[in-house]
Protein backbone atom coordinates (compact mmCIF):
# COMPACT_ATOMS: atom_id res chain seq x y z
CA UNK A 1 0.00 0.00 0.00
CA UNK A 2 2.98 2.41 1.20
CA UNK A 3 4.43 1.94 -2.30
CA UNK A 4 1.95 2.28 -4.32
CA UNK A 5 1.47 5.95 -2.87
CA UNK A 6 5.01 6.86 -3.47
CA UNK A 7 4.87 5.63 -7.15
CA UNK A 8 1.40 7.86 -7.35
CA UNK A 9 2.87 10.55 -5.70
CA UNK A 10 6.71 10.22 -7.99
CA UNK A 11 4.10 9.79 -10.88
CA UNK A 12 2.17 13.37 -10.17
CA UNK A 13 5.50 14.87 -9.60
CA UNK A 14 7.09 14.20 -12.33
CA UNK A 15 4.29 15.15 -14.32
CA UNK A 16 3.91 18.54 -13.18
CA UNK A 17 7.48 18.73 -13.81
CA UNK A 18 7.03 18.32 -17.48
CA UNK A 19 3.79 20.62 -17.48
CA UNK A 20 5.93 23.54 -16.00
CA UNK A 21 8.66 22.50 -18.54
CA UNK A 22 6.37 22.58 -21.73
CA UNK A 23 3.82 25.39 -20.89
CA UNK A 24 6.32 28.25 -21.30
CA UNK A 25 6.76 27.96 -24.75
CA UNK A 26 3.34 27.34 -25.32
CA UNK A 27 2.38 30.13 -24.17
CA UNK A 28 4.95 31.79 -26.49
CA UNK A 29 3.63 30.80 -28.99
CA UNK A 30 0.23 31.48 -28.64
CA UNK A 31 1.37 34.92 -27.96
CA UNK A 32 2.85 35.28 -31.56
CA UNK A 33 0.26 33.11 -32.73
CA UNK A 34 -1.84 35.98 -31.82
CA UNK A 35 0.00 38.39 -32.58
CA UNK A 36 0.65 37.11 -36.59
CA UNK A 37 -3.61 36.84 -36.80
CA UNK A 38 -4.56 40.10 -34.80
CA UNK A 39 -1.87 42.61 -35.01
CA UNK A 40 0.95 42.25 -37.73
CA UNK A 41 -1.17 43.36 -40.31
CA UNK A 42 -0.56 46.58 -39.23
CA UNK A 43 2.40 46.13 -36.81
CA UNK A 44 4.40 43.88 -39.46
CA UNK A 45 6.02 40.73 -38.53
CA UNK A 46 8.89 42.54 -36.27
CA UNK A 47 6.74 44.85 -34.58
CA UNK A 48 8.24 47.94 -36.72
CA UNK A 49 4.88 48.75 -38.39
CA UNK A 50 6.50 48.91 -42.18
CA UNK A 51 3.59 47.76 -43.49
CA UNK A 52 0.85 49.26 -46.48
CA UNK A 53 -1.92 49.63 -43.18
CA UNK A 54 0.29 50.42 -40.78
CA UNK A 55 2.19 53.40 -43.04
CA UNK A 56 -1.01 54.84 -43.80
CA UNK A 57 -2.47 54.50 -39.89
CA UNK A 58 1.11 55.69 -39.00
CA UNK A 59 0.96 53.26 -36.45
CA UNK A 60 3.82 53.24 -33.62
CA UNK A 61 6.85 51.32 -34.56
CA UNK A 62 6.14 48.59 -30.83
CA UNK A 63 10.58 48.40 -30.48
CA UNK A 64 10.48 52.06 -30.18
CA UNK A 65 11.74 53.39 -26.82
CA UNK A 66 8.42 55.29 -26.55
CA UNK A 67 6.51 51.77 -26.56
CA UNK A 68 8.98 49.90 -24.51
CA UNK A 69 8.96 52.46 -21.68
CA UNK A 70 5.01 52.15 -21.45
CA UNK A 71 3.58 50.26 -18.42
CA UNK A 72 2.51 46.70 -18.69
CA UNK A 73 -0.97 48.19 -17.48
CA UNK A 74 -0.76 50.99 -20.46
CA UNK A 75 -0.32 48.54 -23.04
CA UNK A 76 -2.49 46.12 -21.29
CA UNK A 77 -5.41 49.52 -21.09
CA UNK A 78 -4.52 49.91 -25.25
CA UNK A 79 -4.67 46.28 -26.50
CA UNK A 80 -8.22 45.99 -24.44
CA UNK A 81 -9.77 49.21 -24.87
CA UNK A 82 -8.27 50.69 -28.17
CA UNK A 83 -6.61 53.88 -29.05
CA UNK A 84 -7.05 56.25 -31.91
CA UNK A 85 -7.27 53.92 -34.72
CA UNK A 86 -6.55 50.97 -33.26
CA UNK A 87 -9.19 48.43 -32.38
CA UNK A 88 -10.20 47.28 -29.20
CA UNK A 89 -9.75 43.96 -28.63
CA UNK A 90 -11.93 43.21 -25.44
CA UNK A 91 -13.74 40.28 -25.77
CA UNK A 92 -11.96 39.40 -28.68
CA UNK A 93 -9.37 37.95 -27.48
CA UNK A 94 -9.08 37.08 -23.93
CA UNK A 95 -7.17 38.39 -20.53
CA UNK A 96 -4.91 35.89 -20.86
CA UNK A 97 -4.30 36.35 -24.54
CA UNK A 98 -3.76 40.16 -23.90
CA UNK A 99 -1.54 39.93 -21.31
CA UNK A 100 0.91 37.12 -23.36
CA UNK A 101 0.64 39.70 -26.17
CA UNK A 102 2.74 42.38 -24.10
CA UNK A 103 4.95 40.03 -22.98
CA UNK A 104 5.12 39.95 -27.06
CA UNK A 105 6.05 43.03 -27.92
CA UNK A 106 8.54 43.21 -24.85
CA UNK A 107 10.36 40.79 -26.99
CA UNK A 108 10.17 42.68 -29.77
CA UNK A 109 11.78 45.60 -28.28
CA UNK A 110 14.83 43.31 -27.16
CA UNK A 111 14.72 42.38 -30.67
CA UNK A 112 15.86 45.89 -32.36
C-alpha cells in the first residue's frame, strides 16, 4: 500500500514537472500566434509597423523606446480598450491572450 502511494505521488510529480517544462513555450507561442492573426497586419512581422496599413495608420513602430517604456498596465489599457485607430480587442481575445501579447512586444523591443 505504502508503495503504491510513493509511485502515485513520484508519478504526479514528475508530471507537473514536465507541465511547468512545456507550458512556457506554449504560451509563447500562442502569444505570436496571436499576434501574426490580430496585429501584424498593421504592426508587421517585427513589430516595426512597415507595413501598407500600418504606413497609412502611421501606427507606432512597438521596439520604439516610446513603446517599450510604457507600463505593462498601459499597453495592457490599449490592446483591451483601443486607441485612436486601433481596435479594441476586449472580448476578442481574452485576458490571458492580452496579457501574453505584451509580454510579445517586450520581446520585440529586445529584438531591435
Amino acid at each position: 500500500m505504502t508503495h503504491g502511494i510513493i509511485r502515485m505521488g513520484l508519478t504526479v510529480l514528475v508530471l507537473a514537472t514536465l507541465v511547468l517544462l512545456f507550458s512556457a513555450p506554449v504560451q509563447a507561442q500562442d502569444a505570436a500566434g496571436v499576434y501574426k492573426s490580430k496585429c501584424a497586419m498593421c504592426h508587421g512581422p517585427d513589430g516595426g509597423g512597415d507595413t501598407p496599413t500600418g504606413k497609412a495608420m502611421k501606427v507606432r513602430d512597438l521596439r520604439s523606446e516610446d513603446v517599450q517604456k510604457q507600463s505593462d498596465a498601459e499597453l495592457t489599457g490599449i490592446i483591451t480598450n483601443g486607441k485612436n485607430k486601433m481596435p479594441a480587442y476586449k472580448g476578442k481575445i481574452d485576458d490571458a491572450q492580452i496579457k501574453q501579447l505584451v509580454g510579445f512586444i517586450r520581446d520585440l523591443g529586445k529584438k531591435k
